[in-house]
C-alpha atoms as a PDB file:
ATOM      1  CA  UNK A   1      83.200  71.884  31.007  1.00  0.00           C
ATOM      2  CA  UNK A   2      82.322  72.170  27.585  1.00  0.00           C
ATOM      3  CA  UNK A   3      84.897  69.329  26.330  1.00  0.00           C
ATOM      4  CA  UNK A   4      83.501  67.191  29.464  1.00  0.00           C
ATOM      5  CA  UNK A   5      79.834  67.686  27.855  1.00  0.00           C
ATOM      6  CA  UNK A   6      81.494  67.162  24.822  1.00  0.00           C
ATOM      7  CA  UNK A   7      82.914  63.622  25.712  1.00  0.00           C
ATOM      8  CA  UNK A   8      79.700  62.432  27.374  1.00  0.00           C
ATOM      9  CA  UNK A   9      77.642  63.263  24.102  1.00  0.00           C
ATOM     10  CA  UNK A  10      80.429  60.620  22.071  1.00  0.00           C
ATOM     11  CA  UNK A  11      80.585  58.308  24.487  1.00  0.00           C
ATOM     12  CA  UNK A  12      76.390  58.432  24.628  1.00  0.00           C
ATOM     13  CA  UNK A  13      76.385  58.467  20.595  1.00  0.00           C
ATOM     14  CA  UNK A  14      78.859  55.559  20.656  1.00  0.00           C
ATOM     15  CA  UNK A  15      76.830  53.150  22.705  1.00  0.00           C
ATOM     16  CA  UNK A  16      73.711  53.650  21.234  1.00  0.00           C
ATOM     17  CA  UNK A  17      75.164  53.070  17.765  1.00  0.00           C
ATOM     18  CA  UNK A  18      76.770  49.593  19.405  1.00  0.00           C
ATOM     19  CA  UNK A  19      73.315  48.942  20.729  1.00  0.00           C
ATOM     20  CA  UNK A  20      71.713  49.551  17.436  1.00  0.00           C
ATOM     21  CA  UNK A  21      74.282  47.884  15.257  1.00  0.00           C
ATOM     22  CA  UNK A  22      73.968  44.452  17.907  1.00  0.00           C
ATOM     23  CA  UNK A  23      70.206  44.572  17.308  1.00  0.00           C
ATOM     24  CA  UNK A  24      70.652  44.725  13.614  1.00  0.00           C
ATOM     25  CA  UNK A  25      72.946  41.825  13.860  1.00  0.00           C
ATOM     26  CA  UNK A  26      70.774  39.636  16.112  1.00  0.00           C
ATOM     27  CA  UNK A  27      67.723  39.880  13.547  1.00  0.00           C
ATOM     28  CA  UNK A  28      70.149  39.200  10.708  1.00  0.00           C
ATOM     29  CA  UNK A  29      71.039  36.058  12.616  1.00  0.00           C
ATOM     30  CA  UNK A  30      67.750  35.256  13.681  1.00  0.00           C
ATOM     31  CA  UNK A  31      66.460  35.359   9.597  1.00  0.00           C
ATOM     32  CA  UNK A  32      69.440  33.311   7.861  1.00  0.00           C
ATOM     33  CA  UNK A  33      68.545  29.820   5.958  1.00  0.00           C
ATOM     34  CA  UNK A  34      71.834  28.158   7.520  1.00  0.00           C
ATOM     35  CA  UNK A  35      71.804  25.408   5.108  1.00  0.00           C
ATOM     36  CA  UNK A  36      71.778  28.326   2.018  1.00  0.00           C
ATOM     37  CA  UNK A  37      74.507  29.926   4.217  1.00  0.00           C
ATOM     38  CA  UNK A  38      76.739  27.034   5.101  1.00  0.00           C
ATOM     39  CA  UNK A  39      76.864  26.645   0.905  1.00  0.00           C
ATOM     40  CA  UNK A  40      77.872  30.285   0.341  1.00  0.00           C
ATOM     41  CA  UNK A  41      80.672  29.632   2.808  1.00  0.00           C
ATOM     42  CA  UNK A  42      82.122  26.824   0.970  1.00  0.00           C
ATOM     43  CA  UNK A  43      81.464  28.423  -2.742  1.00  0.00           C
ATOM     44  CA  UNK A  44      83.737  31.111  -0.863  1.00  0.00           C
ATOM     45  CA  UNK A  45      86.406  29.004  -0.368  1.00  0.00           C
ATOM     46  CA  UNK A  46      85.786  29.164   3.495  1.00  0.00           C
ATOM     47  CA  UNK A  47      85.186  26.983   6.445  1.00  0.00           C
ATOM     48  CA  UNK A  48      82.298  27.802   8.555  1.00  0.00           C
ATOM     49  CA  UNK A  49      84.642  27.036  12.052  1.00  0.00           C
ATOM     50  CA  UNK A  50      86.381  30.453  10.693  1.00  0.00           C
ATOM     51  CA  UNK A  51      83.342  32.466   9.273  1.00  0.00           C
ATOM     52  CA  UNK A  52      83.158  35.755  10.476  1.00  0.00           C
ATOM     53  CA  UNK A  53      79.426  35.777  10.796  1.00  0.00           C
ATOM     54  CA  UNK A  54      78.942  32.544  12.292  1.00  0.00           C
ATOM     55  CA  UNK A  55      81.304  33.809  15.126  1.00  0.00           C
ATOM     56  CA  UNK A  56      79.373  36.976  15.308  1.00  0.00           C
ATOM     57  CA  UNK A  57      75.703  35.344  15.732  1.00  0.00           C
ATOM     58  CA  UNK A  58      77.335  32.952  18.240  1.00  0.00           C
ATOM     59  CA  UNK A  59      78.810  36.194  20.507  1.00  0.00           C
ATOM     60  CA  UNK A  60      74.837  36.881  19.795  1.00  0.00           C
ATOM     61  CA  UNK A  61      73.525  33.956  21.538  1.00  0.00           C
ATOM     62  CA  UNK A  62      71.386  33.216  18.668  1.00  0.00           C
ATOM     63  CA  UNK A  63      70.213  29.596  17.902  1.00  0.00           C
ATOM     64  CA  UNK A  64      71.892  28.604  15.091  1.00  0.00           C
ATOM     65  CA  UNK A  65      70.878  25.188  12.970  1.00  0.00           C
ATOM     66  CA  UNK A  66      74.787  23.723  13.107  1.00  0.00           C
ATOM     67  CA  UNK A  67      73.204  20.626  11.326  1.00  0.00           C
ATOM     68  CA  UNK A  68      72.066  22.804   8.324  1.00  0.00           C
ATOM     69  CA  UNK A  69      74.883  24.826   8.579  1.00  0.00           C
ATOM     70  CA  UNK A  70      76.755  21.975   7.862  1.00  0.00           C
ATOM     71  CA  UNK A  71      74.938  19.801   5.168  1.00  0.00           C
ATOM     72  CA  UNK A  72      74.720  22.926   3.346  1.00  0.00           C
ATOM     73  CA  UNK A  73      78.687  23.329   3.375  1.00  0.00           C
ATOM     74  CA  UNK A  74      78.990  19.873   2.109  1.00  0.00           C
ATOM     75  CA  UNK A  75      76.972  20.180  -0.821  1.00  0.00           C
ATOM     76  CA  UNK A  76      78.574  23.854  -1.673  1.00  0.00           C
ATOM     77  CA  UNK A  77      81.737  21.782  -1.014  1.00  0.00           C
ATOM     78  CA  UNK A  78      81.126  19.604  -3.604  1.00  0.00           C
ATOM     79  CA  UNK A  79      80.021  21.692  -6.158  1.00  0.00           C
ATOM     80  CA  UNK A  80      83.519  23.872  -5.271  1.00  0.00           C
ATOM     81  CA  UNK A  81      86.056  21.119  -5.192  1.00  0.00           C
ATOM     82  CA  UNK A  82      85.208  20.543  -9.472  1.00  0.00           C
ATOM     83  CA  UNK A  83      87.279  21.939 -12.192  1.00  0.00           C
ATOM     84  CA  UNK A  84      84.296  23.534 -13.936  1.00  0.00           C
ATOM     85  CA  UNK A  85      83.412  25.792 -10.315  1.00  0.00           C
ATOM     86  CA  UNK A  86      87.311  26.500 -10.550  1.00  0.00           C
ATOM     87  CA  UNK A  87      87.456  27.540 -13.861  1.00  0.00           C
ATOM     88  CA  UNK A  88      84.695  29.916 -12.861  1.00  0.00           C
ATOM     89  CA  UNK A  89      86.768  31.449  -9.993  1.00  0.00           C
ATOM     90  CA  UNK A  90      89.758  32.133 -12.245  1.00  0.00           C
ATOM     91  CA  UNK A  91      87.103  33.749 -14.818  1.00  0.00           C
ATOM     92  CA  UNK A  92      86.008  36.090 -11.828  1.00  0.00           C
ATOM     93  CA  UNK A  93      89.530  36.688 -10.782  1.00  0.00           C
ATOM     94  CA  UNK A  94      88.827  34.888  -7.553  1.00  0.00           C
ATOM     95  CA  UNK A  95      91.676  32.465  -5.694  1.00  0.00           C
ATOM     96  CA  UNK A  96      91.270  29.463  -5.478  1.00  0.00           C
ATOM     97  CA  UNK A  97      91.400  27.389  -1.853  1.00  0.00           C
ATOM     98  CA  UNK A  98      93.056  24.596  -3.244  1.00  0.00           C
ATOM     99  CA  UNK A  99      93.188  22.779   0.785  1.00  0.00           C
ATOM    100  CA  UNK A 100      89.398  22.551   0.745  1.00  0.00           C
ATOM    101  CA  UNK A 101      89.235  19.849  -1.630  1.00  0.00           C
ATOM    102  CA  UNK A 102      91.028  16.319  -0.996  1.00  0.00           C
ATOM    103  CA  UNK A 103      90.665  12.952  -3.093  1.00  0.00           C
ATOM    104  CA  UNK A 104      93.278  14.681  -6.100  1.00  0.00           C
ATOM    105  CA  UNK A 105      90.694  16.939  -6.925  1.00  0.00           C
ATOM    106  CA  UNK A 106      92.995  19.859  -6.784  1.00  0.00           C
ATOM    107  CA  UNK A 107      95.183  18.556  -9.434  1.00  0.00           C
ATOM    108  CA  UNK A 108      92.305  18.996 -11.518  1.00  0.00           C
ATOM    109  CA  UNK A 109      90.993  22.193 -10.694  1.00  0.00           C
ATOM    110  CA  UNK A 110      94.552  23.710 -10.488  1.00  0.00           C
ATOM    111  CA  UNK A 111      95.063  24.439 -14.714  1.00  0.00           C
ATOM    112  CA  UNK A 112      91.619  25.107 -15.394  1.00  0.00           C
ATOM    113  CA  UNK A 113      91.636  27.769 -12.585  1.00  0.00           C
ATOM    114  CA  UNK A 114      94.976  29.076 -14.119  1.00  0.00           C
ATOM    115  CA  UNK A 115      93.110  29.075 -17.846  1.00  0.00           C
ATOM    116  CA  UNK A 116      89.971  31.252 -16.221  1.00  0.00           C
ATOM    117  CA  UNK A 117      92.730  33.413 -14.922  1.00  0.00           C
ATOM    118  CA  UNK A 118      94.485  34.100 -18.449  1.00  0.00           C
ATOM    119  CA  UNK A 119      90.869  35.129 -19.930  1.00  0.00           C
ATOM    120  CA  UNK A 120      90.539  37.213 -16.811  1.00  0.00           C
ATOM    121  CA  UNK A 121      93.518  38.952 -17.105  1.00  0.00           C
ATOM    122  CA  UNK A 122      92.974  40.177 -21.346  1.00  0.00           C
ATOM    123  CA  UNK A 123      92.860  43.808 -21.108  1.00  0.00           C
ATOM    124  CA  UNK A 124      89.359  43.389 -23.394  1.00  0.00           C
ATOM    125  CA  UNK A 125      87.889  42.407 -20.191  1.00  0.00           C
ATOM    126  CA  UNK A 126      89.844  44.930 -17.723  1.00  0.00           C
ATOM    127  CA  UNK A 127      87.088  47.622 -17.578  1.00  0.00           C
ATOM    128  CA  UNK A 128      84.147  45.595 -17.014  1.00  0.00           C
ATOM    129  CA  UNK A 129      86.308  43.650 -14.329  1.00  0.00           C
ATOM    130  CA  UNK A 130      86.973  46.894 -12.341  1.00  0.00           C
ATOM    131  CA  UNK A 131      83.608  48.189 -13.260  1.00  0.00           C
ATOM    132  CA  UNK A 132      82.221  44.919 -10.916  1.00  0.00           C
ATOM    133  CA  UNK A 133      83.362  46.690  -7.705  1.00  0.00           C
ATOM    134  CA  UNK A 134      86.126  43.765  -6.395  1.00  0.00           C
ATOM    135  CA  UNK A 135      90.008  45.731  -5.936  1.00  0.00           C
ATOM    136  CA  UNK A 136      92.588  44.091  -7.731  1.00  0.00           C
ATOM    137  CA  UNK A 137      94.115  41.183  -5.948  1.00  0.00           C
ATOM    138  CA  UNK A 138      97.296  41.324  -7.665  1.00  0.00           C
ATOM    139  CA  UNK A 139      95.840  37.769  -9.114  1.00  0.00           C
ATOM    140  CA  UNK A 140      97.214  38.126 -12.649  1.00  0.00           C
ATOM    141  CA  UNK A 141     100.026  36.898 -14.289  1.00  0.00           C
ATOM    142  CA  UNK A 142     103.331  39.334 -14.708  1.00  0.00           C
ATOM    143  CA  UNK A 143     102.985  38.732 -18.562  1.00  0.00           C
ATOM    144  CA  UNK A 144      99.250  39.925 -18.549  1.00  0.00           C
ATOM    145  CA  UNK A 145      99.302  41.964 -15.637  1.00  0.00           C
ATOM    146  CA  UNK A 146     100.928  45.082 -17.761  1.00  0.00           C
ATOM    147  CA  UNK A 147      98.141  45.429 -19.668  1.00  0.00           C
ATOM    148  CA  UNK A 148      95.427  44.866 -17.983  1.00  0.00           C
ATOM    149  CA  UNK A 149      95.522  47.291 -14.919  1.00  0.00           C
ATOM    150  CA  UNK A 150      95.400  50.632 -16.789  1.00  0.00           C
ATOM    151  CA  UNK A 151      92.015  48.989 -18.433  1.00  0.00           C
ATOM    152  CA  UNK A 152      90.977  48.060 -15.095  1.00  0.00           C
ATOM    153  CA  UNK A 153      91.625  51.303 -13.358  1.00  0.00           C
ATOM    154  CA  UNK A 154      88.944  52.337 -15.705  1.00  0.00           C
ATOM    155  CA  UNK A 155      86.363  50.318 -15.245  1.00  0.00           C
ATOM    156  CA  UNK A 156      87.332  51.227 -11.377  1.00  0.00           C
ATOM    157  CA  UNK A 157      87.291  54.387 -11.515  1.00  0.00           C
ATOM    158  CA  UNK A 158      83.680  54.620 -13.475  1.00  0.00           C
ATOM    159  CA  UNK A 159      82.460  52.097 -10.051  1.00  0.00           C
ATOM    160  CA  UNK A 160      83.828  54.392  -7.679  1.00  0.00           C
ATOM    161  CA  UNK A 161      82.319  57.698  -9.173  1.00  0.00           C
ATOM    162  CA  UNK A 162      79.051  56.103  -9.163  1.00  0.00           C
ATOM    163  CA  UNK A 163      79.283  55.004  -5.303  1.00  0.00           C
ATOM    164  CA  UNK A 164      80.209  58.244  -4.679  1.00  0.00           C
ATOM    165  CA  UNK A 165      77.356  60.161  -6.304  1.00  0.00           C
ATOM    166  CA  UNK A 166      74.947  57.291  -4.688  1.00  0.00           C
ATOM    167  CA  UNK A 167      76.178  58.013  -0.909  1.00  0.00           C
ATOM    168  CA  UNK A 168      76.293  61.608  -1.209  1.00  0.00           C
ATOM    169  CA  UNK A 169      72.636  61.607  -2.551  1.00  0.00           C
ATOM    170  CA  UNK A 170      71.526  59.116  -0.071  1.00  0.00           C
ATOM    171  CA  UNK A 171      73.374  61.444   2.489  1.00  0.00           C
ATOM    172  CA  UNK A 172      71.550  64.127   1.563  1.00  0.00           C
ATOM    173  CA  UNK A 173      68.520  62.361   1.136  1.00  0.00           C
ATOM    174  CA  UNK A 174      69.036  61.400   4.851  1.00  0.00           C
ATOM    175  CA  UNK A 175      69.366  65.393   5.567  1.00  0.00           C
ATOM    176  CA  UNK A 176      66.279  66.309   4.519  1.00  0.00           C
ATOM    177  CA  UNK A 177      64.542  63.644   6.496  1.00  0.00           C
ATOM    178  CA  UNK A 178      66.574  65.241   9.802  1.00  0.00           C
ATOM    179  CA  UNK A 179      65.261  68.425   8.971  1.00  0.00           C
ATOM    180  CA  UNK A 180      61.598  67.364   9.168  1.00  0.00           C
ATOM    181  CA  UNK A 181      62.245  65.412  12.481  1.00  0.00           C
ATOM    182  CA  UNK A 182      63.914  68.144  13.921  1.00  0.00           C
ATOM    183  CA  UNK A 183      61.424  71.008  12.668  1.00  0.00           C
ATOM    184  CA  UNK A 184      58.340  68.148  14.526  1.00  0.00           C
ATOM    185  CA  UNK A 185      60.503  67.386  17.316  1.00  0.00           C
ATOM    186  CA  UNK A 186      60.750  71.259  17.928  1.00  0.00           C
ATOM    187  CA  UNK A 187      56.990  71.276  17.045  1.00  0.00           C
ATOM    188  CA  UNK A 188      56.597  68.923  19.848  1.00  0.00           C
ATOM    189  CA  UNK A 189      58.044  71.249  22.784  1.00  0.00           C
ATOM    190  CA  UNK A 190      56.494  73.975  21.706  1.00  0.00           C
ATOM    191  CA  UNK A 191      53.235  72.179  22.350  1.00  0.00           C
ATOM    192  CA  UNK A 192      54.778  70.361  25.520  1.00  0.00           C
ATOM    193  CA  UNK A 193      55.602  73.975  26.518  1.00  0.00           C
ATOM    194  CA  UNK A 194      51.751  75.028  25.929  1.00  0.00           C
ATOM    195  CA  UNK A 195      50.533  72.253  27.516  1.00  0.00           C
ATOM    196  CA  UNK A 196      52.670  72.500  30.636  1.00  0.00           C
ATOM    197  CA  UNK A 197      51.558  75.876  31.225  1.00  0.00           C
ATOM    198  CA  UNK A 198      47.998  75.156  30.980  1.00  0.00           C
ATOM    199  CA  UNK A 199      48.960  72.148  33.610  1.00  0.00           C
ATOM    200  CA  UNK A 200      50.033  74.751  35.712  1.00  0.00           C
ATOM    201  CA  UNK A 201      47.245  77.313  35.651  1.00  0.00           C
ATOM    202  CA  UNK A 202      45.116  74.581  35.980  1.00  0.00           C
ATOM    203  CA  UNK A 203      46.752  73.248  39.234  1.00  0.00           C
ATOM    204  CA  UNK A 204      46.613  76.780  40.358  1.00  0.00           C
ATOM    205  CA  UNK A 205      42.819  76.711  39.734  1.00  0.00           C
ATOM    206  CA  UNK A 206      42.402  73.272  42.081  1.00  0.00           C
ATOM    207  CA  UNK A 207      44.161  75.122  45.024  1.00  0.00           C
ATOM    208  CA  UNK A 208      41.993  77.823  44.592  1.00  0.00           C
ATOM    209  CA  UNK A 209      38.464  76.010  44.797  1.00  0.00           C
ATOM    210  CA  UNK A 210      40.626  74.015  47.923  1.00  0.00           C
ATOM    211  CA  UNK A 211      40.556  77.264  49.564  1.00  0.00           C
ATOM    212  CA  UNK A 212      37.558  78.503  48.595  1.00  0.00           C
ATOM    213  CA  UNK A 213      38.606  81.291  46.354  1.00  0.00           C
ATOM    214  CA  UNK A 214      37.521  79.518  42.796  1.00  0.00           C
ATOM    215  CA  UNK A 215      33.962  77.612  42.388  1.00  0.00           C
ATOM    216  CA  UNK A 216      34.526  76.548  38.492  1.00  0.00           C
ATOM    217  CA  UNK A 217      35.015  73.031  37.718  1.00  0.00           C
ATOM    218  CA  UNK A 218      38.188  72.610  36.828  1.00  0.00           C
ATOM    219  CA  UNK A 219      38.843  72.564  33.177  1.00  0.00           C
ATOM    220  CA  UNK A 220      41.489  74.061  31.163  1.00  0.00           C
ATOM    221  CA  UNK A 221      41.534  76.258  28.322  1.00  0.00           C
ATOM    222  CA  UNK A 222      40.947  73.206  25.895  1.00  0.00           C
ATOM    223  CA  UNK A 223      38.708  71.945  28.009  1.00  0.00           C
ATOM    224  CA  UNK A 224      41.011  68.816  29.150  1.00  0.00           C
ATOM    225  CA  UNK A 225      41.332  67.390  32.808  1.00  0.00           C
ATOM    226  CA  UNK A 226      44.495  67.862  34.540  1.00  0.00           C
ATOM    227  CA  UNK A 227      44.666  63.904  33.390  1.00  0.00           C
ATOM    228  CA  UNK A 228      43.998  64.576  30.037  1.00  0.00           C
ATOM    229  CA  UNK A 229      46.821  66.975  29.932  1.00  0.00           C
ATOM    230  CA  UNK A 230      49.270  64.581  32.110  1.00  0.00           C
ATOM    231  CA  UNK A 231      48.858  61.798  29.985  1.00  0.00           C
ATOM    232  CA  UNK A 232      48.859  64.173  26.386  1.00  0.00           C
ATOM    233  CA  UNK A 233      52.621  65.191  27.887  1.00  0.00           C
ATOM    234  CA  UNK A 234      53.920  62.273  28.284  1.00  0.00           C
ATOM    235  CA  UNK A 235      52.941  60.797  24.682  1.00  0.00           C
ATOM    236  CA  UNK A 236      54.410  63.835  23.100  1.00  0.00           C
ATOM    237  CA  UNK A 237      57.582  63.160  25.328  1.00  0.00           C
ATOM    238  CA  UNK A 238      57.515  59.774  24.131  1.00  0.00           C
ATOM    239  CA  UNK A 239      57.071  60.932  20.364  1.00  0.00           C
ATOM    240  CA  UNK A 240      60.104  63.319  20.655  1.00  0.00           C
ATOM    241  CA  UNK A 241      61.994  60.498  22.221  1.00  0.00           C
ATOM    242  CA  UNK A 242      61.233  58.357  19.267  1.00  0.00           C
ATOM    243  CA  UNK A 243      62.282  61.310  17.063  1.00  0.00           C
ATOM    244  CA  UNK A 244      65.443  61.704  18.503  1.00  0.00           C
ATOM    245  CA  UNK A 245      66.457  57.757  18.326  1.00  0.00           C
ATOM    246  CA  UNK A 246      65.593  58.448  14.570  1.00  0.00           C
ATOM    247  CA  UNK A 247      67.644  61.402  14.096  1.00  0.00           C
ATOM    248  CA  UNK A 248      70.290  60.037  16.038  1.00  0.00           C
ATOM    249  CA  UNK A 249      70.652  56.475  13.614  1.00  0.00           C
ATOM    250  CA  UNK A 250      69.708  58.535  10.637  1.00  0.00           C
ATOM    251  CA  UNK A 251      72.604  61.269  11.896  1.00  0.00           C
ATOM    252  CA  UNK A 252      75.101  58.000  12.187  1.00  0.00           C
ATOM    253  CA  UNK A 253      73.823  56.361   8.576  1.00  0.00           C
ATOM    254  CA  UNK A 254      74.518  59.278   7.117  1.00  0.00           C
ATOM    255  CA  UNK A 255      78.284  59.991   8.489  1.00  0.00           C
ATOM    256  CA  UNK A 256      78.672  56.364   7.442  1.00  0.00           C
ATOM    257  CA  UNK A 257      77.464  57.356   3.580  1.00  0.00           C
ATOM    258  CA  UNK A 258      80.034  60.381   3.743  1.00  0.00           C
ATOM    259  CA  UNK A 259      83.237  59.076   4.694  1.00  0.00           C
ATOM    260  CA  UNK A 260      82.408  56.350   1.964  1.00  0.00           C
ATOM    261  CA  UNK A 261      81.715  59.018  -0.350  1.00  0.00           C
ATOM    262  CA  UNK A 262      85.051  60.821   0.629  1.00  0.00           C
ATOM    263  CA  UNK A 263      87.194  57.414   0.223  1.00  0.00           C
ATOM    264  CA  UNK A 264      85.935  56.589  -3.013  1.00  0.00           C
ATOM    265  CA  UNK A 265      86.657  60.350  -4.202  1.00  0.00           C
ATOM    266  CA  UNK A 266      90.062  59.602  -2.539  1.00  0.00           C
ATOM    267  CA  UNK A 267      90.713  56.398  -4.255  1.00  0.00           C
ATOM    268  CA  UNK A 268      89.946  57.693  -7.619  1.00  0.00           C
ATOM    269  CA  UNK A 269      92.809  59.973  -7.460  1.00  0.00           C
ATOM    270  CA  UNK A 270      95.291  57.281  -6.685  1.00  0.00           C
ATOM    271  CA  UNK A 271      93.984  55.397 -10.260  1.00  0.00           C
END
C-alpha cells in the first residue's frame, strides 16, 4: 500500500514538473527575436532545420517568424563563413563547421582557425580557458595538448568549486523559502479547521431556529454569515493550493541545484 501511495506521489510529481517545464518552454518561445536567434544559430556553426530549440517550440505549436528566422541565419552566416570569425573560434577553442560555408571560403578560414587554435592551446592561457566553464573538447594539438591540460584542469577545477558553492546556497536558499510556505500553508488549515467548525455550529444554529428551539439571528462567533464563512474557506483552500504548486516547483528547483552541486563535487575529483 505504502509503495502504491508511493508510486502515485512520483508519477503526480513527474507530470506536474512536465507541465511546468512545457509552460516555461512555450513563453520562452513565445518571447524570442527569431531574426537575433536564427544569427546565434549560424555563429554556432548550426543549421536552424537541426536546432534543438526550433524543434522544441514547433512540438509547442508556437508561431514562429521562419522568415526572420531565416534572414537572421544568413547574415550570422556571413559573418561565420570569414577567416577573421574563424580565427576567433580557434581562439575560443571552438570547431569549426567548415560545410557551412561554400564559394572556397573554407580554404581560407581553415589555417587561421588552426593559428587561433595554437594560441588556445599555450598552457599561459590553460587556466583561464577552463576557468570559462566549456569541458575540454580534446581540440588541441598532440604537441600542445601535454601541456596545456594540467593548466586547464585548474582553471576547471576553480569553475566547478564555485558552481558548487552557488547551487548548494541557492539550494538552501530555496529551503528556507519551503519552510515559510509550509509553516503558512499549515497556518492555513489550522484556520480552515477553525473556520469549519464555526460552519458547523453555525449550521447547527439554522436547524435550531427551523425547529423552533433557537430565535438568534444567525451569526457566528466572528460575526460572519454562513456565506461569509463558505466563501473565506474556499480562498484559504485556494491559497494553500497555490502554496503547494510553489513548494512543489521550488521542492523540484532545488533537487535540480543538488545533483548539480553533487556532479561538480564529483568531477573535481576526477581533475
Amino acid at each position: 500500500m505504502i509503495f502504491r501511495i508511493q508510486a502515485c506521489f512520483a508519477i503526480i510529481m513527474l507530470s506536474f514538473c512536465f507541465a511546468s517545464c512545457s509552460s516555461a518552454l512555450k513563453r520562452s518561445c513565445e518571447a524570442t527575436n527569431w531574426f537575433e536567434y536564427g544569427e546565434l544559430v549560424a555563429k554556432r556553426g548550426q543549421r536552424t532545420s537541426t536546432d534543438s530549440f526550433v524543434s522544441q517550440c514547433e512540438k509547442e505549436e508556437v508561431q514562429i517568424d521562419h522568415s526572420a528566422l531565416s534572414q537572421g541565419f544568413q547574415k550570422g552566416l556571413s559573418e561565420y563563413c570569414t577567416p577573421e570569425f574563424a580565427y576567433q573560434l580557434g581562439r575560443r577553442g571552438d570547431p569549426l563547421s567548415q560545410d557551412m560555408c561554400s564559394g572556397g571560403q573554407e580554404r581560407l578560414m581553415k589555417p587561421k582557425h588552426a593559428e587561433g587554435i595554437v594560441e588556445y592551446c599555450q598552457p599561459s592561457n590553460g587556466s583561464a580557458a577552463g576557468a570559462t566553464g566549456k569541458k575540454y573538447n580534446q581540440i588541441c594539438p598532440k604537441t600542445l595538448e601535454a601541456a596545456f591540460i594540467p593548466e586547464f584542469n585548474k582553471g576547471r577545477k576553480k569553475f566547478l568549486a564555485g558552481v558548487m558553492i552557488q547551487r548548494q546556497g541557492e539550494a538552501d536558499d530555496l529551503e528556507r523559502e519551503i519552510n515559510d510556505l509550509e509553516r503558512r500553508q499549515q497556518q492555513g488549515v489550522f484556520e480552515i479547521q477553525n473556520l469549519e467548525f464555526e460552519k458547523t455550529r453555525l449550521v447547527h444554529h439554522m436547524s435550531g431556529i427551523a425547529t423552533g428551539q433557537n430565535t438568534v439571528q444567525p451569526l457566528s462567533s466572528t460575526g460572519k454569515t454562513l456565506q461569509q464563512l463558505e466563501s473565506d474557506i474556499s480562498n484559504l483552500r485556494n491559497e494553500n493550493g497555490q502554496m503547494g504548486n510553489e513548494i512543489r516547483q521550488r521542492r523540484a528547483r532545488q533537487t535540480s541545484l543538488r545533483k548539480e552541486a553533487r556532479e561538480a563535487q564529483a568531477e573535481i575529483l576526477t581533475l
